[in-house]
N, C-alpha and C. Protein backbone atom coordinates (compact mmCIF):
# COMPACT_ATOMS: atom_id res chain seq x y z
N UNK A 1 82.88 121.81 116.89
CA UNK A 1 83.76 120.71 116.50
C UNK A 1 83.08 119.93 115.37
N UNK A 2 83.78 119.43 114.50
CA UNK A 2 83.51 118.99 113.43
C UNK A 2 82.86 117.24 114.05
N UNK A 3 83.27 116.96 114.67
CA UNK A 3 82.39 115.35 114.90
C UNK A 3 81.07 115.80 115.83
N UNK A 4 80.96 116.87 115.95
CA UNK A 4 79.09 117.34 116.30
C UNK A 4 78.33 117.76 115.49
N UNK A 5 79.31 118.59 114.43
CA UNK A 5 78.20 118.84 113.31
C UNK A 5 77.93 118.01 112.65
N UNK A 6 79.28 116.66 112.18
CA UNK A 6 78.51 115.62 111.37
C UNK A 6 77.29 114.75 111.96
N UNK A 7 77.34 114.09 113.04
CA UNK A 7 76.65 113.67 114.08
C UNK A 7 75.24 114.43 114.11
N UNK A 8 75.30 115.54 114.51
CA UNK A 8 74.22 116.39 114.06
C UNK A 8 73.37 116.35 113.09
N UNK A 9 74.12 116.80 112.01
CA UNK A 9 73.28 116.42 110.62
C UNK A 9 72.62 115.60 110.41
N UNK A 10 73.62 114.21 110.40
CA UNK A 10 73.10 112.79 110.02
C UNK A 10 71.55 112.45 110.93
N UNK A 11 71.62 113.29 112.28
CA UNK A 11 70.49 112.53 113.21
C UNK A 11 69.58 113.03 112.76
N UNK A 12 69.50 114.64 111.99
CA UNK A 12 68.19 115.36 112.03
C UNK A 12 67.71 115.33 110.49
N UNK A 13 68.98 114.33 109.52
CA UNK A 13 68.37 114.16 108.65
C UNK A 13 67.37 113.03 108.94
N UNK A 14 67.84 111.44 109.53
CA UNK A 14 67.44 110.94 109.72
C UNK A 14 66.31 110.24 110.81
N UNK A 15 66.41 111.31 111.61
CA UNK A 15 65.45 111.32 112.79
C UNK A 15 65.84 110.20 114.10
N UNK A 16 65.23 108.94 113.48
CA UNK A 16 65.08 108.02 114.97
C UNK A 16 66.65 107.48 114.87
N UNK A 17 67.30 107.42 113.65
CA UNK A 17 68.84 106.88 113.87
C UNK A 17 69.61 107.02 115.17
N UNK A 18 70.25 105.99 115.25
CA UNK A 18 71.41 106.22 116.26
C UNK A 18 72.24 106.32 115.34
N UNK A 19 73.63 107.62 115.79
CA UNK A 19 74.22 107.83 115.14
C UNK A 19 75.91 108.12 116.10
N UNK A 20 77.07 107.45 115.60
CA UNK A 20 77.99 107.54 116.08
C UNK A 20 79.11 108.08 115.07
N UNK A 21 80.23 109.28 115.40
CA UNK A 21 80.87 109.63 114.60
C UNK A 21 82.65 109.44 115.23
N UNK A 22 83.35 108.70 114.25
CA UNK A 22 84.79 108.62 114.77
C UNK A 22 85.78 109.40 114.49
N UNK A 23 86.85 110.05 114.83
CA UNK A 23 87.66 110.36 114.01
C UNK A 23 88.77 109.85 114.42
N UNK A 24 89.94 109.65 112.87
CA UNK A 24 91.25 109.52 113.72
C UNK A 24 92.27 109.56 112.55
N UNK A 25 92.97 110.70 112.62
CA UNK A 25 94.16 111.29 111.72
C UNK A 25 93.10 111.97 110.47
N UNK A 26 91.94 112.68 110.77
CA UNK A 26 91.53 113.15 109.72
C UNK A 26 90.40 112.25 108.78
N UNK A 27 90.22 111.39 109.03
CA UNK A 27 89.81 110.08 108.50
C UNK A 27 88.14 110.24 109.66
N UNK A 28 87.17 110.21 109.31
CA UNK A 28 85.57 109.90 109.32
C UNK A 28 85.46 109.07 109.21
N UNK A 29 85.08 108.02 110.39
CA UNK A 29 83.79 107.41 110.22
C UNK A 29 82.57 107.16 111.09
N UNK A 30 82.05 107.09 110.05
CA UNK A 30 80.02 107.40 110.64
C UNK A 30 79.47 106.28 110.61
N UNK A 31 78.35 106.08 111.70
CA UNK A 31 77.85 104.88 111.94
C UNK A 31 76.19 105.24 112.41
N UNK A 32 75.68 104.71 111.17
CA UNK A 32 74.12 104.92 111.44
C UNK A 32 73.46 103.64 111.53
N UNK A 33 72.16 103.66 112.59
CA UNK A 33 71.68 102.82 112.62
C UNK A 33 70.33 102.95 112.63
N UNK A 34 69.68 102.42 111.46
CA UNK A 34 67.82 102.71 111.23
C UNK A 34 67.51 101.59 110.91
N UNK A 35 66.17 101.82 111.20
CA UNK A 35 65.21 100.98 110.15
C UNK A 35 65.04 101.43 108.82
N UNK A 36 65.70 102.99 108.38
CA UNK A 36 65.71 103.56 107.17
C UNK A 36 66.33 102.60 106.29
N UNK A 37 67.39 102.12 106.87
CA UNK A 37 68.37 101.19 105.89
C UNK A 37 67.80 100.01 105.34
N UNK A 38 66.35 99.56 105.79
CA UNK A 38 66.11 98.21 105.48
C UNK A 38 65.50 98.32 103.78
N UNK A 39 65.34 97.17 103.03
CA UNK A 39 65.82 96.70 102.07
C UNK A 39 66.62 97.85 101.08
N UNK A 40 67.39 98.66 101.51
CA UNK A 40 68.55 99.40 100.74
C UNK A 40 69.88 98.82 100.37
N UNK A 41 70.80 98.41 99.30
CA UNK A 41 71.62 97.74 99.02
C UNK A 41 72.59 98.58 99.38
N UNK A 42 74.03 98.02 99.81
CA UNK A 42 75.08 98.86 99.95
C UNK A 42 75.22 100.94 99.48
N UNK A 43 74.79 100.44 98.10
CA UNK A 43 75.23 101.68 97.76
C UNK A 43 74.34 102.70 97.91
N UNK A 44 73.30 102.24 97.75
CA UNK A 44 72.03 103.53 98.07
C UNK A 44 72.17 103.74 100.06
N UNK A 45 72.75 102.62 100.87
CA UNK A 45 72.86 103.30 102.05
C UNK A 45 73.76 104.25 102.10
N UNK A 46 74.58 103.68 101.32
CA UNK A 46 76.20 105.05 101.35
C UNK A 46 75.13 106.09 100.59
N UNK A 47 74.67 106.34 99.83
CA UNK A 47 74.22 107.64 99.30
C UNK A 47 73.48 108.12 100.40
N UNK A 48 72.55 107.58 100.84
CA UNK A 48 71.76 107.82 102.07
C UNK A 48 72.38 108.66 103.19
N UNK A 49 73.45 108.39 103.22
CA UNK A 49 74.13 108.93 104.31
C UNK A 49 74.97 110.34 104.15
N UNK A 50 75.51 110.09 103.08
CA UNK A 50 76.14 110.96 102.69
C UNK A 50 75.37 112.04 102.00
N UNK A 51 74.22 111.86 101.68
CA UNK A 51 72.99 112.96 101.60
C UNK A 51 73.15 114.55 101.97
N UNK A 52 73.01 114.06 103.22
CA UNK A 52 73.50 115.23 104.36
C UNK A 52 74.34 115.57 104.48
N UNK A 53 75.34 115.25 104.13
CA UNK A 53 76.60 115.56 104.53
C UNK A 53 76.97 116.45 103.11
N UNK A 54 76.72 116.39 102.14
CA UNK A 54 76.60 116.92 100.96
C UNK A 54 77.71 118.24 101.15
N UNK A 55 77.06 119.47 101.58
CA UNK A 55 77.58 120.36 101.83
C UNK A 55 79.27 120.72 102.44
N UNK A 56 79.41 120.26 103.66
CA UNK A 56 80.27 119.56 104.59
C UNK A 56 81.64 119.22 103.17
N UNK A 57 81.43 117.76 102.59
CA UNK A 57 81.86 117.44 101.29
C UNK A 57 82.26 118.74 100.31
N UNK A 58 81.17 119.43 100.16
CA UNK A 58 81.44 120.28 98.93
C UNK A 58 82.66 120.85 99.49
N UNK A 59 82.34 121.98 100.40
CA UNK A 59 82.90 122.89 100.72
C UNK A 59 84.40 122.41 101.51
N UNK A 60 84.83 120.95 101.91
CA UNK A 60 86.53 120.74 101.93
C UNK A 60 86.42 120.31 103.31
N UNK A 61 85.16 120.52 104.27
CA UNK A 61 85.48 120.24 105.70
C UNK A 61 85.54 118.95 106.14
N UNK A 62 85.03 118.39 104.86
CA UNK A 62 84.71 116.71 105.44
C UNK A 62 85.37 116.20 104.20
N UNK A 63 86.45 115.57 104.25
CA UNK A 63 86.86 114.96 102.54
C UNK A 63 87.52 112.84 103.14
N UNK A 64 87.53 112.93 103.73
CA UNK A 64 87.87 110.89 103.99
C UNK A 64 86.73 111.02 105.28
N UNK A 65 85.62 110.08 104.70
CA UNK A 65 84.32 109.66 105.12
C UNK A 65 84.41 108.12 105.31
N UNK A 66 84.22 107.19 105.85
CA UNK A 66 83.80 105.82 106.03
C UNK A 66 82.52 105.80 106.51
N UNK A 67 81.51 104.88 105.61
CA UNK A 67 79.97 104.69 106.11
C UNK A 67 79.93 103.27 106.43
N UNK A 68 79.38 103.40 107.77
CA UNK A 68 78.72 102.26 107.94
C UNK A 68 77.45 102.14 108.40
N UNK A 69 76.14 101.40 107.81
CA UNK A 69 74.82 101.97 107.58
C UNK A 69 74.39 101.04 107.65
N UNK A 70 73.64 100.39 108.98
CA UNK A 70 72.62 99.39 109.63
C UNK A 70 71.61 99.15 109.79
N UNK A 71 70.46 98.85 109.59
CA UNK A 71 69.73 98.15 110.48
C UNK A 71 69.65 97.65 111.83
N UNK A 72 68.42 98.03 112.50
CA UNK A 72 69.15 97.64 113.93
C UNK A 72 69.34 95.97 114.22
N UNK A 73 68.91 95.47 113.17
CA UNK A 73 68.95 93.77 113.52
C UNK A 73 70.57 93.84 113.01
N UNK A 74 70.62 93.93 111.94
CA UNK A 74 72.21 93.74 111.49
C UNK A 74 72.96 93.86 112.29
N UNK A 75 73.02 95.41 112.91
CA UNK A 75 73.76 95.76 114.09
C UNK A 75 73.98 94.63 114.97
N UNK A 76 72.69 94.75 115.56
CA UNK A 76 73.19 93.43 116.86
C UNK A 76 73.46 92.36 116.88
N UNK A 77 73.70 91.50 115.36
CA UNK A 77 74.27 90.68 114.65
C UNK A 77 75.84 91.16 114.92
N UNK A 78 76.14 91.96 114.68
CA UNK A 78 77.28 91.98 114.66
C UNK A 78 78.12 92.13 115.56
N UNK A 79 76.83 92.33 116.61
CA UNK A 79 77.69 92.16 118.59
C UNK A 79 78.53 92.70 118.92
């Protein structure tokens, strides 16, 4: 299934991340949470993420992605 392989990827690119993947009508979204993300600005986390997923992208299996890319303080800010 396609929300294990993304899930997949993202963790073993990123290692200690927690990583959560949604789907709904075709539509992705991914939810990482590191200490990787800290001082990274919006857009280099979206690149960050989508790194991995690269392939996935190329090849048509993954085409409407939503990133959302945390810190674990942010996170629990956001409750």
């Amino acid at each position: 299934m396609l929300l294990d392989e993304i899930k997949s990827c993202v963790e073993s690119h990123f290692g200690d991340a927690k990583v959560a993947v949604e789907e709904q009508g075709g539509h992705y979204t991914v939810t990482v949470v590191t200490e990787k993300m800290a001082g990274l600005n919006p857009v280099k986390r979206q690149q960050a993420v989508y790194a991995p997923l690269s392939d996935m992208i190329a090849d048509g299996r993954l085409h409407a992605v939503n990133i959302r890319a945390h810190t674990p303080e942010e996170y629990e800010r956001q409750g």
